[in-house]
C-alpha atoms as a PDB file:
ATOM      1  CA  UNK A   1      98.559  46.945 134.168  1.00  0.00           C
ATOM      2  CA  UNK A   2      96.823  50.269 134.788  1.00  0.00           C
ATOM      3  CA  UNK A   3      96.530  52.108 138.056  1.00  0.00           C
ATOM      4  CA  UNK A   4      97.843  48.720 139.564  1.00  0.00           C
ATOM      5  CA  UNK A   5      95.446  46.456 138.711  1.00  0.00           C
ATOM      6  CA  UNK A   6      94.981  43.772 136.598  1.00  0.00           C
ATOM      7  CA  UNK A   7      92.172  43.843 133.595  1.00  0.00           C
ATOM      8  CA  UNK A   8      89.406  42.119 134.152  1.00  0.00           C
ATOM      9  CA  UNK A   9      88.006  39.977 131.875  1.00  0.00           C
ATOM     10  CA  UNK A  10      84.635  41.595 129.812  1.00  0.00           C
ATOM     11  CA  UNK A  11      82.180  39.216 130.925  1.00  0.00           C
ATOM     12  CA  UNK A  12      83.086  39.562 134.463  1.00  0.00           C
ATOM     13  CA  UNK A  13      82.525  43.096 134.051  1.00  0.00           C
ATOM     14  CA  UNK A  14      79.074  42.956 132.354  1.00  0.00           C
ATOM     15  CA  UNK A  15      78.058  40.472 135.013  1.00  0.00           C
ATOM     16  CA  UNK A  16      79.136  43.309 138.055  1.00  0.00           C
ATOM     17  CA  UNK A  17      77.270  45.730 135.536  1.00  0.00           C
ATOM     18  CA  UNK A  18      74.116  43.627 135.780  1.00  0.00           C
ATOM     19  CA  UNK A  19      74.171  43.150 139.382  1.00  0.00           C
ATOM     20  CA  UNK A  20      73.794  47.279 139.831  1.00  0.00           C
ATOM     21  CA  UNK A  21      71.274  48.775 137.878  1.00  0.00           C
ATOM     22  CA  UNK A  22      67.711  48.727 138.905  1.00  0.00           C
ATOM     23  CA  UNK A  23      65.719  47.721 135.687  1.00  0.00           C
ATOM     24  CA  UNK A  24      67.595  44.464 135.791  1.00  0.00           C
ATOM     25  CA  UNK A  25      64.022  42.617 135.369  1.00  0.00           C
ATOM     26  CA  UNK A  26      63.137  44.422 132.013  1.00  0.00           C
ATOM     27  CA  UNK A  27      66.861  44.459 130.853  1.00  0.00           C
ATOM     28  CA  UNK A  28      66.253  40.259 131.244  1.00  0.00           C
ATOM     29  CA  UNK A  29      62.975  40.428 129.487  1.00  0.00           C
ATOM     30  CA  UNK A  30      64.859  42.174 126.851  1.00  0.00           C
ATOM     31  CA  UNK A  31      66.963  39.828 126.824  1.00  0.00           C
ATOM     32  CA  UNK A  32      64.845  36.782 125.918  1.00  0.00           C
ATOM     33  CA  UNK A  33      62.701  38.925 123.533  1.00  0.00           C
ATOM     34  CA  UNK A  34      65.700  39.164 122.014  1.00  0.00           C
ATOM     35  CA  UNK A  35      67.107  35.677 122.201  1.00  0.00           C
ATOM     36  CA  UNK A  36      63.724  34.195 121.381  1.00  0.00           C
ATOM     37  CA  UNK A  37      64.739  33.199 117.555  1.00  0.00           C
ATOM     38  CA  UNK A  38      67.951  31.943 118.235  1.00  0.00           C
ATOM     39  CA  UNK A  39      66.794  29.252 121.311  1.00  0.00           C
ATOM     40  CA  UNK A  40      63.440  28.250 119.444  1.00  0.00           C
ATOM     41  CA  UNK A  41      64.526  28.051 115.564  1.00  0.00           C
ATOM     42  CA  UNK A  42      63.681  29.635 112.490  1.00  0.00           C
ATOM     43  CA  UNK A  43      60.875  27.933 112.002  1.00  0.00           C
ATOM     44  CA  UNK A  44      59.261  28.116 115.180  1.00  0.00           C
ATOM     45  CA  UNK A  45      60.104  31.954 115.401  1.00  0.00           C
ATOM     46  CA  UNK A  46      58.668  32.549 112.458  1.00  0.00           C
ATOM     47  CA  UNK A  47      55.319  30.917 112.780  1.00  0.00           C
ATOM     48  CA  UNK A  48      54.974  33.199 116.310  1.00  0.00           C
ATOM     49  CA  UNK A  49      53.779  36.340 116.711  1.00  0.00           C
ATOM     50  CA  UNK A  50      52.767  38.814 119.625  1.00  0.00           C
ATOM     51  CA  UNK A  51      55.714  37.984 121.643  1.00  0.00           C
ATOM     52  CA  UNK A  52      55.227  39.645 124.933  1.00  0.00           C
ATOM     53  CA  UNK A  53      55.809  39.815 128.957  1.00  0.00           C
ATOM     54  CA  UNK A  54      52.989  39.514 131.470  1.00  0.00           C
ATOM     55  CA  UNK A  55      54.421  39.540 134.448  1.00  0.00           C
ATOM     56  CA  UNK A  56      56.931  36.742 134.887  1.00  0.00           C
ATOM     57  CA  UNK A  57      54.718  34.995 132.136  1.00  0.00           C
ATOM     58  CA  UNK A  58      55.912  34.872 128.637  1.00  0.00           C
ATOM     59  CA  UNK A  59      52.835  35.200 125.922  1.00  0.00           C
ATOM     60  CA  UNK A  60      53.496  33.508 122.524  1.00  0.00           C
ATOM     61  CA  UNK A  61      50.687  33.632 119.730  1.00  0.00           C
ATOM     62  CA  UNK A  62      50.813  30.967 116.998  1.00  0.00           C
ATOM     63  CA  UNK A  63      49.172  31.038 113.515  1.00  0.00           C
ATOM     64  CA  UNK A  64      47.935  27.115 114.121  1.00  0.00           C
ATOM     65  CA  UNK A  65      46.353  24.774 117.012  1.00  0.00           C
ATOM     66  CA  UNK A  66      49.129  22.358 115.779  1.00  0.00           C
ATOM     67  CA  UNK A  67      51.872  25.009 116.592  1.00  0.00           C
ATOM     68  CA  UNK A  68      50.012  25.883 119.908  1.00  0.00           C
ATOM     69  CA  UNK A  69      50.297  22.362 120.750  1.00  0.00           C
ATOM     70  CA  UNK A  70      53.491  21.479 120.182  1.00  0.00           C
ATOM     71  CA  UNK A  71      54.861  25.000 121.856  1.00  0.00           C
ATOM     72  CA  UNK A  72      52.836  23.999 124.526  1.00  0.00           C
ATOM     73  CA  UNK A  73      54.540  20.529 125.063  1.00  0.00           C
ATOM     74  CA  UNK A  74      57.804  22.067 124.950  1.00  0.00           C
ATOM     75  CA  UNK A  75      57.325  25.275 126.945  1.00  0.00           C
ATOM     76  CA  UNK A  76      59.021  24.090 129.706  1.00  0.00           C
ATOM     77  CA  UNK A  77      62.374  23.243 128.023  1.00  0.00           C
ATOM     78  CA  UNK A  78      61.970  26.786 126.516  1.00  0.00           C
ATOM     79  CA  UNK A  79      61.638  28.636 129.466  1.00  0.00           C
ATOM     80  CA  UNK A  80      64.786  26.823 130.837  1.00  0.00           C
ATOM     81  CA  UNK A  81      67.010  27.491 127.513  1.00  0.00           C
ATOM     82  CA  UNK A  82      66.202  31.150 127.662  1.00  0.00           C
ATOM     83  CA  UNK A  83      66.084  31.176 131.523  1.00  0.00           C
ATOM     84  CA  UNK A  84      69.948  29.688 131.327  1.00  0.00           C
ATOM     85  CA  UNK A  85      70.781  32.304 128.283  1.00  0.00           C
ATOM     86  CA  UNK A  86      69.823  35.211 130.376  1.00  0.00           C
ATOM     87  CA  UNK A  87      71.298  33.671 133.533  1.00  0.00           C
ATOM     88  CA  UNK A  88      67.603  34.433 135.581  1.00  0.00           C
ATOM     89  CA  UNK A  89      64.669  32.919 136.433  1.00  0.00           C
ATOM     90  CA  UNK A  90      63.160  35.545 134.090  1.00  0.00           C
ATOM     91  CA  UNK A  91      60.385  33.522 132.899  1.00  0.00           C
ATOM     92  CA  UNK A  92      58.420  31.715 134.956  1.00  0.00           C
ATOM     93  CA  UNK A  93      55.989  30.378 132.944  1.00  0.00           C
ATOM     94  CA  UNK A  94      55.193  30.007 128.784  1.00  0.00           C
ATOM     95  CA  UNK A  95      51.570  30.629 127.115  1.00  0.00           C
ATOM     96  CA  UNK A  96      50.869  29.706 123.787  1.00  0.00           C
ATOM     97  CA  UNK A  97      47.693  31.359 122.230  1.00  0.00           C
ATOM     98  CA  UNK A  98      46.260  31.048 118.784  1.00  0.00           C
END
């Protein structure tokens, strides 16, 4: 025990971290830039390109129409997967271009 108080744990202290500095918004985006392989797949991540925030809007460009598509029907379940990873409503929305 230092200084008479009791460690906290890490994550608790990254989470009081988060809550105080101002770029929290880009630090999110980041985030899910960063996560983006991991949630979608390899194989998804590696047929996108031109990942990129507009906004609260997530841009994803696809080498196919058949990739667009099926991004498209599952940008919803996406957005909530990296939405819960980053612990923020970070992105709001998912567009798929070709």
């Amino acid at each position: 025990m230092a200084f008479g108080r009791d460690p906290k744990p890490m994550s608790e202290l990254l989470k009081e971290f988060m809550k105080k500095i101002p770029q929290q918004t880009e630090l999110r985006r980041g985030m899910v830039m960063h996560l983006w392989p991991d949630v979608v797949g390899d194989q998804i991540n590696s047929i996108t390109k031109n990942l990129r925030f507009e906004g609260n809007r997530l841009i994803v460009t696809v080498n196919s129409e058949a990739w667009r598509f099926e991004l498209h029907a599952n940008r919803f379940s996406i957005a909530k997967k990296l939405n819960d990873r980053v612990q923020s409503k970070v992105v709001k929305e998912i567009v798929v271009r070709t």
